[in-house]
PDB file of N, CA and C in Angstrom:
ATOM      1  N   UNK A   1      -6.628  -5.796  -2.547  1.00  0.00           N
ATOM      2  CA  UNK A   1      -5.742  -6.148  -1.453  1.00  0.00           C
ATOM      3  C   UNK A   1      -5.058  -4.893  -0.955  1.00  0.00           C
ATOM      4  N   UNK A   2      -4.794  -5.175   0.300  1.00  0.00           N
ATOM      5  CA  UNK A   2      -4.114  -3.806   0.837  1.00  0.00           C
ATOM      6  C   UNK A   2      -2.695  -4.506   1.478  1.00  0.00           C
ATOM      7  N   UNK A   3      -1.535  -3.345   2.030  1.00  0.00           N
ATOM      8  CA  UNK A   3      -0.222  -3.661   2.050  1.00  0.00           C
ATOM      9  C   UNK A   3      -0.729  -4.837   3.842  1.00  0.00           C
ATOM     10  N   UNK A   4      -1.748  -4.872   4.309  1.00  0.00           N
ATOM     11  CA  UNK A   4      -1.713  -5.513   5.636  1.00  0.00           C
ATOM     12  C   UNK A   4      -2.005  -7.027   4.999  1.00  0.00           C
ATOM     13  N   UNK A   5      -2.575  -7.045   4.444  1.00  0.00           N
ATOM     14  CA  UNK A   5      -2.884  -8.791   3.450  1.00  0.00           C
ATOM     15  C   UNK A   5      -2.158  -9.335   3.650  1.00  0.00           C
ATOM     16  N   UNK A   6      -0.619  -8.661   2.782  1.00  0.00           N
ATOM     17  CA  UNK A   6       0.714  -8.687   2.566  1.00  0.00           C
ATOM     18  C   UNK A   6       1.160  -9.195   3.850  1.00  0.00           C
ATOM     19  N   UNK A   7       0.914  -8.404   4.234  1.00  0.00           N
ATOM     20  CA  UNK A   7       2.223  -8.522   6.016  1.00  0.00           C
ATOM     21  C   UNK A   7       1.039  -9.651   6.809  1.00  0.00           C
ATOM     22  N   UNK A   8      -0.125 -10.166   7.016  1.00  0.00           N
ATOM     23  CA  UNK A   8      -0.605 -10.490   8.027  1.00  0.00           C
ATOM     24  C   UNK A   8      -0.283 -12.068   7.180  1.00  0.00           C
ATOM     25  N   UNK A   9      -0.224 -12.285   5.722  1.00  0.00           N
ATOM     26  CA  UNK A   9       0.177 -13.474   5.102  1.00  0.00           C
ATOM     27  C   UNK A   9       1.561 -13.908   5.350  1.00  0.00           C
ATOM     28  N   UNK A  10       2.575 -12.764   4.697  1.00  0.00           N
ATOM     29  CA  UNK A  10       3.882 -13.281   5.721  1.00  0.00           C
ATOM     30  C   UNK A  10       4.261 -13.508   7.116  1.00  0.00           C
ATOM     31  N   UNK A  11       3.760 -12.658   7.732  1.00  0.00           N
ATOM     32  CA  UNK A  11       3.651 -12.901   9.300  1.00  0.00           C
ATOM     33  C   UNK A  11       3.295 -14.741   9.553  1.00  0.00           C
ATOM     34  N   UNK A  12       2.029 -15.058   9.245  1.00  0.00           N
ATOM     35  CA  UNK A  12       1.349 -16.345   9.393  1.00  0.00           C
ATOM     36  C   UNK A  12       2.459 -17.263   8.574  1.00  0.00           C
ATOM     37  N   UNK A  13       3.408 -16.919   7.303  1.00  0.00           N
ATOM     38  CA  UNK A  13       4.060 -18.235   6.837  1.00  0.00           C
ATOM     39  C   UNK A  13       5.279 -18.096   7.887  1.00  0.00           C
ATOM     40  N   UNK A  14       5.437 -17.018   8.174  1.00  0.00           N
ATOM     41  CA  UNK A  14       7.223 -16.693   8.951  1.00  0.00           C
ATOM     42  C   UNK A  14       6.819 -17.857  10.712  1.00  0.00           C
ATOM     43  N   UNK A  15       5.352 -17.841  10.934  1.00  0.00           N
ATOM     44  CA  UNK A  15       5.045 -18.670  12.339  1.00  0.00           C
ATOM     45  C   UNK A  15       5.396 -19.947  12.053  1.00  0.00           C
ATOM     46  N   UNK A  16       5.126 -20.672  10.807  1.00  0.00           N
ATOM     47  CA  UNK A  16       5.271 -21.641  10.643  1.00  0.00           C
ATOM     48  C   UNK A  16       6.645 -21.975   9.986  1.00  0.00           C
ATOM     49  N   UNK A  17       7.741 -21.618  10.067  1.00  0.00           N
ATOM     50  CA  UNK A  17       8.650 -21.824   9.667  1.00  0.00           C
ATOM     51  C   UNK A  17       9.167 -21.718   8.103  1.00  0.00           C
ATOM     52  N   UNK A  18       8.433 -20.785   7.356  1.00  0.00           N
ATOM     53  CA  UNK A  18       8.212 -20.416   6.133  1.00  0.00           C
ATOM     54  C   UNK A  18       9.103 -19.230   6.031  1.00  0.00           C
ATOM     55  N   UNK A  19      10.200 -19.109   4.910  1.00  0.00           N
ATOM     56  CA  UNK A  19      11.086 -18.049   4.561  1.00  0.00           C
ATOM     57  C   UNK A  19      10.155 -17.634   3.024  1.00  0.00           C
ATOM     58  N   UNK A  20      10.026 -16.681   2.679  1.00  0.00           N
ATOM     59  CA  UNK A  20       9.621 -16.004   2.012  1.00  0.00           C
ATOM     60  C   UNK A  20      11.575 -15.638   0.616  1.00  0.00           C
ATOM     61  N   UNK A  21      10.774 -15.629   0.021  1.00  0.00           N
ATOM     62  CA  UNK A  21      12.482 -15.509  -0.745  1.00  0.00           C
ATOM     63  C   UNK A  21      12.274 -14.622  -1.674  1.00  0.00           C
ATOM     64  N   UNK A  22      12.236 -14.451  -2.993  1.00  0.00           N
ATOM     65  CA  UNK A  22      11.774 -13.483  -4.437  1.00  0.00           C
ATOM     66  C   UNK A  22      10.361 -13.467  -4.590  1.00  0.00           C
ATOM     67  N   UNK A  23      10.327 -11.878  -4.457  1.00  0.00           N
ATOM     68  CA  UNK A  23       8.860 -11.746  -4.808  1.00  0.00           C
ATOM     69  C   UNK A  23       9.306 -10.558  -6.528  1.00  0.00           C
ATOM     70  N   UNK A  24       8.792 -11.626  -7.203  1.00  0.00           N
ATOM     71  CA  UNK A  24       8.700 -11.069  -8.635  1.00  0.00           C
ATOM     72  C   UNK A  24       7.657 -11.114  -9.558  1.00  0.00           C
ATOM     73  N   UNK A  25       7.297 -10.652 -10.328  1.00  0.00           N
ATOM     74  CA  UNK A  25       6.098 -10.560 -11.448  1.00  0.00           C
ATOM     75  C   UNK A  25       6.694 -10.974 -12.818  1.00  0.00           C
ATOM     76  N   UNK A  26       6.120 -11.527 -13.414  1.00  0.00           N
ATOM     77  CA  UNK A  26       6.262 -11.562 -14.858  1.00  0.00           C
ATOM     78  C   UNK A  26       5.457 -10.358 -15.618  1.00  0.00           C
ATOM     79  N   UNK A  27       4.542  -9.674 -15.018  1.00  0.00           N
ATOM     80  CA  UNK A  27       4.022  -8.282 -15.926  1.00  0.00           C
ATOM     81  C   UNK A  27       2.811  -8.341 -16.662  1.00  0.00           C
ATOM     82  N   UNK A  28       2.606 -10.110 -16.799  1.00  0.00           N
ATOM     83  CA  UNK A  28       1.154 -10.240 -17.673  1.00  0.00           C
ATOM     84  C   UNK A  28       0.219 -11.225 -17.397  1.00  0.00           C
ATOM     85  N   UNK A  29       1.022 -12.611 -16.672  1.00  0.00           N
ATOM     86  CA  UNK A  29      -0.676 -13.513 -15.895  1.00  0.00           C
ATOM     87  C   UNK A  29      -0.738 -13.221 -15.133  1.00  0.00           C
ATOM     88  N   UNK A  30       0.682 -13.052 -14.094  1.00  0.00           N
ATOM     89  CA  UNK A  30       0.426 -12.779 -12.571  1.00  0.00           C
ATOM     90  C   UNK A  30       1.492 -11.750 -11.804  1.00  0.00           C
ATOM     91  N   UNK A  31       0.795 -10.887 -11.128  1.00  0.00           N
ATOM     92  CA  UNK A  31       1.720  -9.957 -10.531  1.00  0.00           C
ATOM     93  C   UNK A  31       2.939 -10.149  -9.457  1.00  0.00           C
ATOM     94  N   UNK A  32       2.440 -11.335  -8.786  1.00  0.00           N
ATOM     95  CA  UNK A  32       4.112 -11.131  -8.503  1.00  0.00           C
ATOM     96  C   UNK A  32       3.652 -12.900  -7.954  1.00  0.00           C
ATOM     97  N   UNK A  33       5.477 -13.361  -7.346  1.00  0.00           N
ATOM     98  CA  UNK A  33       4.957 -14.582  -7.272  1.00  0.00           C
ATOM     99  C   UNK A  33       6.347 -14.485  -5.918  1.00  0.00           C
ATOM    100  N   UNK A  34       5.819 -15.282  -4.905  1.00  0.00           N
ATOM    101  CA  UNK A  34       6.890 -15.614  -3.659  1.00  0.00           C
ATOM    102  C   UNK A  34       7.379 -17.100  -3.511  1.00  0.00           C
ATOM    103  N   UNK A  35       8.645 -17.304  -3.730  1.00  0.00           N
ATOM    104  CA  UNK A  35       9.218 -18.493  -3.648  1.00  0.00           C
ATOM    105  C   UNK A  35       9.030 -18.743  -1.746  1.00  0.00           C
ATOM    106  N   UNK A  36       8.944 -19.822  -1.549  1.00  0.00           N
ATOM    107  CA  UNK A  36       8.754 -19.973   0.092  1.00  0.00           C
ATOM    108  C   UNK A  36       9.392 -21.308   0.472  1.00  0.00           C
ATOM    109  N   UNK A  37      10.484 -21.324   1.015  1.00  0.00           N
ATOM    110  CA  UNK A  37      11.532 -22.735   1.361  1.00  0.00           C
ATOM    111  C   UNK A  37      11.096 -22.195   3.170  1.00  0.00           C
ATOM    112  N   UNK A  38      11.624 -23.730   3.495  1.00  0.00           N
ATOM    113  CA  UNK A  38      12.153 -23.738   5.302  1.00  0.00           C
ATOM    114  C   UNK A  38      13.549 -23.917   5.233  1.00  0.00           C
ATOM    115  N   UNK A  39      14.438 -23.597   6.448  1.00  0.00           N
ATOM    116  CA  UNK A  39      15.682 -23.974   6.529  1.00  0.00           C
ATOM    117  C   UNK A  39      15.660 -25.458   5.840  1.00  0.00           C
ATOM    118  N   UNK A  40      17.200 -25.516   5.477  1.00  0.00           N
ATOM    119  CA  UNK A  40      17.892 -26.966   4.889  1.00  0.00           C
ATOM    120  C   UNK A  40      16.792 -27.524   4.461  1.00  0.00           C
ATOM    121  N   UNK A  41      15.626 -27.481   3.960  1.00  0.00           N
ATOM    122  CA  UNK A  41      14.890 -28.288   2.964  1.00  0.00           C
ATOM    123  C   UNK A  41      15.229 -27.480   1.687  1.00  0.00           C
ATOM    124  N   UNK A  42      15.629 -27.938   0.392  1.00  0.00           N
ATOM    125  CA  UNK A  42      16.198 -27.289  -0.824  1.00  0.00           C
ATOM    126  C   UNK A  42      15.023 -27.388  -1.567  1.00  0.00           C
ATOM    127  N   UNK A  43      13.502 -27.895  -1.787  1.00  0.00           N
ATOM    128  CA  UNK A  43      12.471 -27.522  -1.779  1.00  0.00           C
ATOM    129  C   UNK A  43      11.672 -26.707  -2.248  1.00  0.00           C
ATOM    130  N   UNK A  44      11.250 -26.004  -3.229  1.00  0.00           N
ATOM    131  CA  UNK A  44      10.590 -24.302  -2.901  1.00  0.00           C
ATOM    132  C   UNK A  44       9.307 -24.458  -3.553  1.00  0.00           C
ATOM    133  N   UNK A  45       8.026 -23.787  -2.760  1.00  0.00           N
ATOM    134  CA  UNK A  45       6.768 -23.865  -2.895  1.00  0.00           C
ATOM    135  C   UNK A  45       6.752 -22.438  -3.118  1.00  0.00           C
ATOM    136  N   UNK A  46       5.666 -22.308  -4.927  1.00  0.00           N
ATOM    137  CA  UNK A  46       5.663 -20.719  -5.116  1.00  0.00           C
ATOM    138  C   UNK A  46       4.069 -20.521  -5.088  1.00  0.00           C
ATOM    139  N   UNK A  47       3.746 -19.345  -4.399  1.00  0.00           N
ATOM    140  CA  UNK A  47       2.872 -18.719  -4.306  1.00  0.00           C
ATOM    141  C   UNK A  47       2.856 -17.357  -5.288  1.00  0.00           C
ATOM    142  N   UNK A  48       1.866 -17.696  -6.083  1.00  0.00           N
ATOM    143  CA  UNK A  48       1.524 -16.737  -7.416  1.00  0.00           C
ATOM    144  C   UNK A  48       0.193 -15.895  -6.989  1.00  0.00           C
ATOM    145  N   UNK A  49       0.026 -14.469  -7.056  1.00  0.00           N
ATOM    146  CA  UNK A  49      -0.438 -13.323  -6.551  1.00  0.00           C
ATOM    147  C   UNK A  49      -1.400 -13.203  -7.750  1.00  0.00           C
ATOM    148  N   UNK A  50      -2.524 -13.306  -7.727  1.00  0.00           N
ATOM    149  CA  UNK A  50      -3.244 -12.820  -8.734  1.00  0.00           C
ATOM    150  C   UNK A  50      -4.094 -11.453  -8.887  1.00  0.00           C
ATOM    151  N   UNK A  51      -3.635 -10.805  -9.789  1.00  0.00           N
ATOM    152  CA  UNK A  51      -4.506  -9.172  -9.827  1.00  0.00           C
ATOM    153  C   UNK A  51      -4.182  -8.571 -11.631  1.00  0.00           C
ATOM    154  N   UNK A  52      -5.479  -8.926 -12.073  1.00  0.00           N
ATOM    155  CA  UNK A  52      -5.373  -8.615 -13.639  1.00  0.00           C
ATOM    156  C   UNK A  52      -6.633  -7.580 -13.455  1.00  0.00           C
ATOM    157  N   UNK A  53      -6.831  -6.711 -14.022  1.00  0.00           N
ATOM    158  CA  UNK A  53      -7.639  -5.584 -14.704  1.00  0.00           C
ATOM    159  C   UNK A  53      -7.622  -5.504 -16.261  1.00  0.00           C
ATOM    160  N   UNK A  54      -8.175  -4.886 -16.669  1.00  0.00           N
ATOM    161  CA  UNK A  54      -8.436  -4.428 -18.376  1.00  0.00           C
ATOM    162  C   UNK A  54      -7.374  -4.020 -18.550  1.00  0.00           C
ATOM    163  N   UNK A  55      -6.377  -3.307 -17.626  1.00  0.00           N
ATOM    164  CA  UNK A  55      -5.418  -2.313 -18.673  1.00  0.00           C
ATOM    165  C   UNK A  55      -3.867  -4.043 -17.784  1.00  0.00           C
ATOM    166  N   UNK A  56      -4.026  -4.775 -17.437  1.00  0.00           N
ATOM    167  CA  UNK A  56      -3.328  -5.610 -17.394  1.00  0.00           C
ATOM    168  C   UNK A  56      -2.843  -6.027 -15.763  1.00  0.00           C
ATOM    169  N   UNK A  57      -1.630  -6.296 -15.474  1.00  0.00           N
ATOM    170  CA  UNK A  57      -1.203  -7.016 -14.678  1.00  0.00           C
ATOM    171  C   UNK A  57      -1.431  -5.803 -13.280  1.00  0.00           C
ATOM    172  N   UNK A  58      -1.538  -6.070 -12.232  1.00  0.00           N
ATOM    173  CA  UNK A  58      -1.761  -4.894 -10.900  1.00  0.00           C
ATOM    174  C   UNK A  58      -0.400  -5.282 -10.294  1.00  0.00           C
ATOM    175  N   UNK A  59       0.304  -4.214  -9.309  1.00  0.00           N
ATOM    176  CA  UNK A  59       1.204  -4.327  -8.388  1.00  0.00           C
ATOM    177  C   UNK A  59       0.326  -5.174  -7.386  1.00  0.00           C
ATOM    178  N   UNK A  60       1.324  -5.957  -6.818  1.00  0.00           N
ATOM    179  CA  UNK A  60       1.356  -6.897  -5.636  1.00  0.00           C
ATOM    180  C   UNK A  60       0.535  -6.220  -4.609  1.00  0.00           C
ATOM    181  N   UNK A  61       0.606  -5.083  -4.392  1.00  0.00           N
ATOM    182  CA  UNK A  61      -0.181  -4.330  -3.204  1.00  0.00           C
ATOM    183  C   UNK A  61      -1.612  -4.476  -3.857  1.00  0.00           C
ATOM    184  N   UNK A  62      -2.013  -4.392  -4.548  1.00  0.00           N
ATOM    185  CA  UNK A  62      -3.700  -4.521  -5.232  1.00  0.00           C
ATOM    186  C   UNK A  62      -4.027  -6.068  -6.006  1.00  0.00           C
ATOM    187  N   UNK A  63      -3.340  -6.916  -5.559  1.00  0.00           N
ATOM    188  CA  UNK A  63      -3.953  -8.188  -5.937  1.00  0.00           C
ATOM    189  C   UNK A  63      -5.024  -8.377  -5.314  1.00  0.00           C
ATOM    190  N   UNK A  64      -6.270  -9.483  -6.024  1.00  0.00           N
ATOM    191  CA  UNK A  64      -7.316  -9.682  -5.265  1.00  0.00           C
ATOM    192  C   UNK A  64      -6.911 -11.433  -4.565  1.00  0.00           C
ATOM    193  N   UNK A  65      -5.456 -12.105  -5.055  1.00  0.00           N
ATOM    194  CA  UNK A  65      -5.788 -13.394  -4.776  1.00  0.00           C
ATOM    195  C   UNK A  65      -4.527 -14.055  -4.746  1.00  0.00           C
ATOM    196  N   UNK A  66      -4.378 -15.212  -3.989  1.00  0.00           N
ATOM    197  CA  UNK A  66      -3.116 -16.109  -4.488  1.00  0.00           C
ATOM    198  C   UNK A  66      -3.382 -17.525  -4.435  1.00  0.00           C
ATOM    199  N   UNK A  67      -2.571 -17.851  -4.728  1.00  0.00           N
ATOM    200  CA  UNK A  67      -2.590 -19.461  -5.032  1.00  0.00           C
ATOM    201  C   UNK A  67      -1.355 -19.994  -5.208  1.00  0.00           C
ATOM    202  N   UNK A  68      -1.243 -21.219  -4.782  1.00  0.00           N
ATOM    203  CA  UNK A  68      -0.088 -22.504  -4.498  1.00  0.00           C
ATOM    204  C   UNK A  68       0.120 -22.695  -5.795  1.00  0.00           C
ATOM    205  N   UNK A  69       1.135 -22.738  -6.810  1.00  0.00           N
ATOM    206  CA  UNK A  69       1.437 -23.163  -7.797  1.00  0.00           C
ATOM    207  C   UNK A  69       0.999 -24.407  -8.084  1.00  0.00           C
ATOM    208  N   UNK A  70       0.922 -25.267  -8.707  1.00  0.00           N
ATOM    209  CA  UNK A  70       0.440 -26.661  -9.371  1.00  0.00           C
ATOM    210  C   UNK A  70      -0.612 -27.411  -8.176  1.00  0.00           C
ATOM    211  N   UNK A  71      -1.449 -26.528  -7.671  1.00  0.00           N
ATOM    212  CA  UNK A  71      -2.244 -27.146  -6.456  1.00  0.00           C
ATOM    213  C   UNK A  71      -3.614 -26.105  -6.659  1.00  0.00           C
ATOM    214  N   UNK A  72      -5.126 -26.981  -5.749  1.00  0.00           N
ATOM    215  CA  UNK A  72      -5.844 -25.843  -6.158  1.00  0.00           C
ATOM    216  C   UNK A  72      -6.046 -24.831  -4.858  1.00  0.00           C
ATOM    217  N   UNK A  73      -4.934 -24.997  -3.993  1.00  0.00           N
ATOM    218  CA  UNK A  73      -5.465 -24.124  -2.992  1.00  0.00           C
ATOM    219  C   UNK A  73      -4.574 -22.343  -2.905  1.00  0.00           C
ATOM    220  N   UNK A  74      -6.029 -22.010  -2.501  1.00  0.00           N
ATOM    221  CA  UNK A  74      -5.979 -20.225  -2.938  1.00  0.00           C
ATOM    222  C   UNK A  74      -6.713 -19.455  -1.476  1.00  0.00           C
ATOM    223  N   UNK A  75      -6.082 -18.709  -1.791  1.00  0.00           N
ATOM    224  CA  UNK A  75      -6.526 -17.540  -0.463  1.00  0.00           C
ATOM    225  C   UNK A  75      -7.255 -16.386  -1.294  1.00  0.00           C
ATOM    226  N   UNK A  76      -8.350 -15.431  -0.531  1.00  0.00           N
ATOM    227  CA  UNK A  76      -9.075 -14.758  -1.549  1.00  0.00           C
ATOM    228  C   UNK A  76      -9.267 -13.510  -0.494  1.00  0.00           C
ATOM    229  N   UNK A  77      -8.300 -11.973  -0.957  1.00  0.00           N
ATOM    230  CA  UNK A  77      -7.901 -11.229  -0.020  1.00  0.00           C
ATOM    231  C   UNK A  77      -9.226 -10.635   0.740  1.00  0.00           C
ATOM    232  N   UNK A  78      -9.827 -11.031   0.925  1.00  0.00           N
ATOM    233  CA  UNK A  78     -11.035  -9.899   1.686  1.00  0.00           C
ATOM    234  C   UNK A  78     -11.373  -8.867   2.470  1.00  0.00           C
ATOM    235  N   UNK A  79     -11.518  -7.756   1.873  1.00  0.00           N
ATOM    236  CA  UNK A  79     -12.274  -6.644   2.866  1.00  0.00           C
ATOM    237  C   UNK A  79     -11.777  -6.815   4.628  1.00  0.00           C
ATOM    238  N   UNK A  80     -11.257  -6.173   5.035  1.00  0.00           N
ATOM    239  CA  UNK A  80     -10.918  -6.195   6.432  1.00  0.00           C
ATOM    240  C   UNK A  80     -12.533  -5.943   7.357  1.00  0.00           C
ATOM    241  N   UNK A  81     -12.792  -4.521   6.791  1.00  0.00           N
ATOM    242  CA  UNK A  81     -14.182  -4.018   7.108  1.00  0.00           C
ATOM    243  C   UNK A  81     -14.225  -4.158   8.609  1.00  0.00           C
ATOM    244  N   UNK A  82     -15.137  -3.049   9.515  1.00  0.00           N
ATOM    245  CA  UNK A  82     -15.316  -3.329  10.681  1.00  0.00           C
ATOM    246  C   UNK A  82     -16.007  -4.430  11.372  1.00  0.00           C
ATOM    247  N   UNK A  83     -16.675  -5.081  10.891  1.00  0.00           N
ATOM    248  CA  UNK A  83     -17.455  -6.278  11.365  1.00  0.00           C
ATOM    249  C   UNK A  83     -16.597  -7.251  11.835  1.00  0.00           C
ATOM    250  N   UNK A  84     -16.943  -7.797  13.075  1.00  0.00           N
ATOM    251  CA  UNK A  84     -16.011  -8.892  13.766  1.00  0.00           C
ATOM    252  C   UNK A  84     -16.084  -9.583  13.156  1.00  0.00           C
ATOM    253  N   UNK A  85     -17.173 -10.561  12.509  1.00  0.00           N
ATOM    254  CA  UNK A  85     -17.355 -11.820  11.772  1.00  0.00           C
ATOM    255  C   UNK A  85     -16.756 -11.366  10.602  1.00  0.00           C
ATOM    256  N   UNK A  86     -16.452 -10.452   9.542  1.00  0.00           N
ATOM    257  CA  UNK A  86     -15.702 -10.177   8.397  1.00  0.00           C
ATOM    258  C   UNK A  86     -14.110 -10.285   8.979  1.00  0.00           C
ATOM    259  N   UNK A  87     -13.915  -9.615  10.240  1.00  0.00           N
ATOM    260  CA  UNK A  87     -12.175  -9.805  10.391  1.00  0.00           C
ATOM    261  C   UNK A  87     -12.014 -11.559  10.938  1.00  0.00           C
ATOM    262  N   UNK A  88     -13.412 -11.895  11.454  1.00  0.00           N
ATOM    263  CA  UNK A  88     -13.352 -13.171  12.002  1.00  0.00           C
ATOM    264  C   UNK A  88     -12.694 -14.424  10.459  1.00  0.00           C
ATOM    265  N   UNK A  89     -13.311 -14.261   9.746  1.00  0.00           N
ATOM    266  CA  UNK A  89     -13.383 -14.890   8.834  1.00  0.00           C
ATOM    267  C   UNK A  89     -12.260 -14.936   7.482  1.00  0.00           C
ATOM    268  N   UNK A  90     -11.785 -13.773   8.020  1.00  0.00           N
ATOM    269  CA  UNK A  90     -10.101 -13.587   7.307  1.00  0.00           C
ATOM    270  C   UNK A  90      -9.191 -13.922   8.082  1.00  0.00           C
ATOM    271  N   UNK A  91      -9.355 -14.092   8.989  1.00  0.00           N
ATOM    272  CA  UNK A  91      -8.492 -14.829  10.193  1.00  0.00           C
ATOM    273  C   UNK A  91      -8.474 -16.258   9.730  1.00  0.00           C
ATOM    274  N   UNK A  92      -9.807 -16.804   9.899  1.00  0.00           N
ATOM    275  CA  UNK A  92      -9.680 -18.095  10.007  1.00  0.00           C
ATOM    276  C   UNK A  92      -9.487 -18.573   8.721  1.00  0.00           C
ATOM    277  N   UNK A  93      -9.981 -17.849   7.407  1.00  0.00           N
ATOM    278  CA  UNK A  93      -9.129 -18.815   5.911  1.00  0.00           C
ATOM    279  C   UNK A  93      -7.772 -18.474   5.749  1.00  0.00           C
ATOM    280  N   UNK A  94      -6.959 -17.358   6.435  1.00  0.00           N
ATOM    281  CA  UNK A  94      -5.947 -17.343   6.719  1.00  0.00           C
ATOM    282  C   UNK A  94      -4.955 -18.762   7.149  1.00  0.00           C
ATOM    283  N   UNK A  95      -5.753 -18.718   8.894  1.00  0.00           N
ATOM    284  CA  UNK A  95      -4.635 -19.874   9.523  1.00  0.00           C
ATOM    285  C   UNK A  95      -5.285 -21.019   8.229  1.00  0.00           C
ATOM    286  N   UNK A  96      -6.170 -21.565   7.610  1.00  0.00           N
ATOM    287  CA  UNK A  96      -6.427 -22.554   7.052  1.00  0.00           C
ATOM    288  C   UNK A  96      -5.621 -22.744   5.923  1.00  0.00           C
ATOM    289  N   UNK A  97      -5.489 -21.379   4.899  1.00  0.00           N
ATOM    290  CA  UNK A  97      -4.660 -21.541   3.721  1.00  0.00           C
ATOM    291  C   UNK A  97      -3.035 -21.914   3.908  1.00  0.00           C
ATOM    292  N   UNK A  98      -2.580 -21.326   4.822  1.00  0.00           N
ATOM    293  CA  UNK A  98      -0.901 -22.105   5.641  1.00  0.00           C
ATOM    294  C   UNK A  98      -1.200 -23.398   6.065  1.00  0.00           C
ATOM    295  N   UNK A  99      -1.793 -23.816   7.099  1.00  0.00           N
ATOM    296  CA  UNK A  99      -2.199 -24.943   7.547  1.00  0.00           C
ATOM    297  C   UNK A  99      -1.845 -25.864   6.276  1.00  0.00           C
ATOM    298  N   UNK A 100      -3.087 -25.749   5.300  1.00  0.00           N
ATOM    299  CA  UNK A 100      -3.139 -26.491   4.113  1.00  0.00           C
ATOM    300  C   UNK A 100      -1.697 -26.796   3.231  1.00  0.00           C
ATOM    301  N   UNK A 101      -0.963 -25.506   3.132  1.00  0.00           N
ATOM    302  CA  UNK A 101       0.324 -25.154   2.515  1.00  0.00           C
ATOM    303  C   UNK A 101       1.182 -25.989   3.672  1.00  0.00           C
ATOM    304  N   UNK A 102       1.036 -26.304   4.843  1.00  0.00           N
ATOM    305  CA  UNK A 102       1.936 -27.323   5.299  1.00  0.00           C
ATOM    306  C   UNK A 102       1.789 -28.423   4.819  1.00  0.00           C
ATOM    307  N   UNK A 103       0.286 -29.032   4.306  1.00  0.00           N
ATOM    308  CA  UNK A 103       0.031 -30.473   3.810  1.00  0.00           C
ATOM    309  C   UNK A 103       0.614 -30.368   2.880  1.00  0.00           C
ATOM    310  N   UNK A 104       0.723 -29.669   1.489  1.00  0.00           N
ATOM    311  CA  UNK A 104       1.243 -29.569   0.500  1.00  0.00           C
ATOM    312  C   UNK A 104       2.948 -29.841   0.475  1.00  0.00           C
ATOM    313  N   UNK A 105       3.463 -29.244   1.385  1.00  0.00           N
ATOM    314  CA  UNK A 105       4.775 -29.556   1.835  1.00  0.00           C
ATOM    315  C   UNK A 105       5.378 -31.183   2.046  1.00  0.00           C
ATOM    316  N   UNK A 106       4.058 -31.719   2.943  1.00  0.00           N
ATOM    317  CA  UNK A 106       3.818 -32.996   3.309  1.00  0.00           C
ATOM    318  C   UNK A 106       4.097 -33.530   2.328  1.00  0.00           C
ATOM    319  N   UNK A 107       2.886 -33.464   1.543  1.00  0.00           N
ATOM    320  CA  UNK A 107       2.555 -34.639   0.154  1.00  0.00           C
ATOM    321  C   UNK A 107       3.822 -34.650  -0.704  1.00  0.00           C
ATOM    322  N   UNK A 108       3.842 -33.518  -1.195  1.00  0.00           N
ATOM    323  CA  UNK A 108       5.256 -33.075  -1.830  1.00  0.00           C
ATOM    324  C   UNK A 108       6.604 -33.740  -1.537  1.00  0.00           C
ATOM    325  N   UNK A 109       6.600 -33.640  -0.057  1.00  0.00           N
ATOM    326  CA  UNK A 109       7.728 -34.543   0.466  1.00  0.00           C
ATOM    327  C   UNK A 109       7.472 -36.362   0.112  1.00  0.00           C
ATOM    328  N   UNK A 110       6.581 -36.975   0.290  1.00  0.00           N
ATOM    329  CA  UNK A 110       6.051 -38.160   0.069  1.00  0.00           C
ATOM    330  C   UNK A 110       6.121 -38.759  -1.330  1.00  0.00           C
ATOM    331  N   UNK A 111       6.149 -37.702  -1.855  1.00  0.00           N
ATOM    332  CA  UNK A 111       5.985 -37.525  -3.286  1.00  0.00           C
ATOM    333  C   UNK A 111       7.353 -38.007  -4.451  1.00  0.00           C
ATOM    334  N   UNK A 112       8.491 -37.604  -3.259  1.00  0.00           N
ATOM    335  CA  UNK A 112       9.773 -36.825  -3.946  1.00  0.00           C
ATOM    336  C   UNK A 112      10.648 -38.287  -3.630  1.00  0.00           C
TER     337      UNK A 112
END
């Protein structure tokens, strides 16, 4: 993952009304993890950053992955690369993985 992953993922939750809150690591399953509330919903959906190597946990800037806490949906950082259909295609599991993270919000709410 590179620092634009980062920013083109917050960018896409900040459209949808997504605050981004603590981004922290625990140091050994997962490198960092982002709490994500909307105004006045008390709520919080965490997104856990995944990037392990042999010698252990990676900074947030070199994760290869994330995922919705207690859900199976995951985003999988890919190669920017010059090819339209490669930036095409990080675009579109992009808007899909928020999209989805709004249903989750949904259900969650239904749920509660």
């Amino acid at each position: 993952m590179a620092q634009w992953h980062l920013d083109e993922l917050h960018a896409a939750l900040a459209r949808r009304g997504w605050v981004v809150g603590a981004c922290v690591g625990d140091g050994h399953a997962i490198s960092a993890t982002w709490a994500l509330q909307r105004a006045g919903d008390p709520r919080r959906i965490y997104i856990d950053f995944e990037g392990l190597d042999e010698r252990g946990s990676l900074p947030v800037e070199r994760c290869y992955a994330c995922a919705v806490r207690g859900t199976d949906l995951s985003l999988y950082f890919r190669r920017r690369g010059a090819d339209v259909r490669a930036q095409a295609r990080w675009s579109d599991e992009l808007r899909a993985f928020v999209a989805d993270l709004d249903q989750v919000a949904v259900a969650d709410e239904a749920g509660s």
